[in-house]
Protein backbone atom coordinates (compact mmCIF):
# COMPACT_ATOMS: atom_id res chain seq x y z
CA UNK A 1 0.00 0.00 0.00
CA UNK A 2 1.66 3.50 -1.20
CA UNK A 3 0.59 6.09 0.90
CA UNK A 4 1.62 8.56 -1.71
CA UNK A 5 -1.06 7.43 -4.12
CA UNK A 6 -3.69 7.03 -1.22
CA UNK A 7 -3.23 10.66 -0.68
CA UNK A 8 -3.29 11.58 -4.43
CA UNK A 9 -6.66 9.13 -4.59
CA UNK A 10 -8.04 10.74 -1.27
CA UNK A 11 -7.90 14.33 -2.65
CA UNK A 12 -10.36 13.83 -6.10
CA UNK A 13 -13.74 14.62 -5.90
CA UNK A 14 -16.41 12.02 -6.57
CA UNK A 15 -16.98 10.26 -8.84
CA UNK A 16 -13.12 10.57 -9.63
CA UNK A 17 -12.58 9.17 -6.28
CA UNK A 18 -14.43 6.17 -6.16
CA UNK A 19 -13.27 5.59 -9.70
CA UNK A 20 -9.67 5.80 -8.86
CA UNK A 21 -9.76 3.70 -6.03
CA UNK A 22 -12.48 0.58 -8.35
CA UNK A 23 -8.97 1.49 -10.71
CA UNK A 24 -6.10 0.74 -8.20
CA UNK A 25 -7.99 -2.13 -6.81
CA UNK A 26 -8.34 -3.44 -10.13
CA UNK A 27 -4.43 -3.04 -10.87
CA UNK A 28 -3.77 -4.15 -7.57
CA UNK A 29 -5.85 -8.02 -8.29
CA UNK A 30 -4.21 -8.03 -11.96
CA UNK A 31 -0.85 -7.78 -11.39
CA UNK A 32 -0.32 -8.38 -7.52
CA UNK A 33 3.46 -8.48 -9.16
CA UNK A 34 3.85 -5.27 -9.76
CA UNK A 35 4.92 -2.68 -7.29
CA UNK A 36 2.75 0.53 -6.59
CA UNK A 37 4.50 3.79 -6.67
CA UNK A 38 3.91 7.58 -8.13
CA UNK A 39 4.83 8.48 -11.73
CA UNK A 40 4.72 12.07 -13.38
CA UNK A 41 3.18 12.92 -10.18
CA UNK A 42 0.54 10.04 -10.82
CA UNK A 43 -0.19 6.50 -9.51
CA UNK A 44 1.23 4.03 -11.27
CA UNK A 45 2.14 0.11 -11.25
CA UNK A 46 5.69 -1.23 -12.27
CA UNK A 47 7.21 -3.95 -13.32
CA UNK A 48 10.95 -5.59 -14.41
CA UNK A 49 11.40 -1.53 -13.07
CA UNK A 50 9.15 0.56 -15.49
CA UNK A 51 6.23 1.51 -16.13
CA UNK A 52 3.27 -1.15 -16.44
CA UNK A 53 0.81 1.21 -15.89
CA UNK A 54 -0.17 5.18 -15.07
CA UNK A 55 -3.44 6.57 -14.44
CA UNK A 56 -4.75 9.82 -13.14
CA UNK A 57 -8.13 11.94 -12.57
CA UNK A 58 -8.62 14.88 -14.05
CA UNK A 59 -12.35 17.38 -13.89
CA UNK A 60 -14.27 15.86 -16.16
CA UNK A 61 -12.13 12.23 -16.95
CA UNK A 62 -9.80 9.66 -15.69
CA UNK A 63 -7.14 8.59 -18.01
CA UNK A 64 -4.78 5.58 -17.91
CA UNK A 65 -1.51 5.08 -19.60
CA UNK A 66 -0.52 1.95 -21.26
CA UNK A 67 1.98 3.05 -23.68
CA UNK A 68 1.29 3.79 -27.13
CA UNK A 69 2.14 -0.13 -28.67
CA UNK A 70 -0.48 -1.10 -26.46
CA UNK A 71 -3.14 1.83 -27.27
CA UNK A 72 -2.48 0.71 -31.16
CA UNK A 73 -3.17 -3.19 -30.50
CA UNK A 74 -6.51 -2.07 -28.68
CA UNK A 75 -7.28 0.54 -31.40
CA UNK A 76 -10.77 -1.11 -32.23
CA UNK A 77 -12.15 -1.74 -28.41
CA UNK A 78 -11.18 1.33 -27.38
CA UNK A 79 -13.33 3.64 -30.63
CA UNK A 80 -15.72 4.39 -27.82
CA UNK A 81 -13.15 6.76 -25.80
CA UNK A 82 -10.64 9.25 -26.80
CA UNK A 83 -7.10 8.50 -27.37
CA UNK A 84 -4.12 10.17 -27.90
CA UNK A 85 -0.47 8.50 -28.57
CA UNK A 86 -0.20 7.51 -25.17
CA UNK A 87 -3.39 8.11 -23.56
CA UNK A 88 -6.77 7.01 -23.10
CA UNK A 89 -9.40 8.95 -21.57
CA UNK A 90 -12.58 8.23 -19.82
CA UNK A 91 -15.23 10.13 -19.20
CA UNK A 92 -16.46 10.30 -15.56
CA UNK A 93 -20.03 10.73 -16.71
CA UNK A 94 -20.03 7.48 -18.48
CA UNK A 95 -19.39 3.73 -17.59
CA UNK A 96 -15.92 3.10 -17.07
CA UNK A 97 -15.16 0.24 -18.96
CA UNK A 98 -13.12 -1.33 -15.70
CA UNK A 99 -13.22 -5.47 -17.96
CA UNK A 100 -11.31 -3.44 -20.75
CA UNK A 101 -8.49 -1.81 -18.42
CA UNK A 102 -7.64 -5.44 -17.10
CA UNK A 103 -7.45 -6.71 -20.52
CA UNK A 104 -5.24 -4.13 -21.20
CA UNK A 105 -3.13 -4.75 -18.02
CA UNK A 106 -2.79 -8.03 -18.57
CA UNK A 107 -1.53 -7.66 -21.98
CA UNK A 108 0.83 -5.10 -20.78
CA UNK A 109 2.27 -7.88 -18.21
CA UNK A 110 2.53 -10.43 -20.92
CA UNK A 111 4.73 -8.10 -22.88
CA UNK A 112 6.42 -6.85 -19.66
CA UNK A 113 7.57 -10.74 -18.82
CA UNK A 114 8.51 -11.24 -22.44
CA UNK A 115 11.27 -8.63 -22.85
């Protein structure tokens, strides 16, 4: 447990909050390998010592960042949500689509262990 990011998490507004935490505790089941630490000023999961995965809260979405190999092989499930090279974004005022991140943490871990 990082008390850094439990601060960060403990300082959003709702729904951000509650979204953050459904987030880490997601991160936390999917890759119990991976160590919990702040990134860019954001929570974030490592593993074999980089990034496996950042995400943050912002007013009016939550975004997580998988790297932009990843955001390419996942181009067609994630139409639904804005992207950018590096970053996806979800709206707070719409389902989070929590299935999809884990899909997309576990395929970051499979890559992770490959290298």
């Amino acid at each position: 447990m990082n008390n850094e990011v439990q601060t960060y998490i403990d300082k959003q507004a709702s729904p951000q909050k509650e979204i953050m935490k459904k987030i880490r505790r997601l991160l936390q089941k999917t890759a119990p390998m991976a160590t919990e630490t702040m990134s860019y000023g954001v929570p974030a999961f490592k593993l074999s010592g980089s990034n496996l995965m950042i995400y943050a809260a912002f007013k009016n979405h939550v975004g997580i960042y998988p790297e932009p190999e990843t955001i390419k092989i996942f181009e067609k499930e994630l139409t639904d949500y804005e992207t950018s090279k590096g970053a996806v974004k979800f709206k707070i005022d719409e389902p989070i689509p929590y299935g999809l991140i884990e899909k997309i943490t576990k395929y970051r871990i499979k890559m992770k262990l490959k290298k």
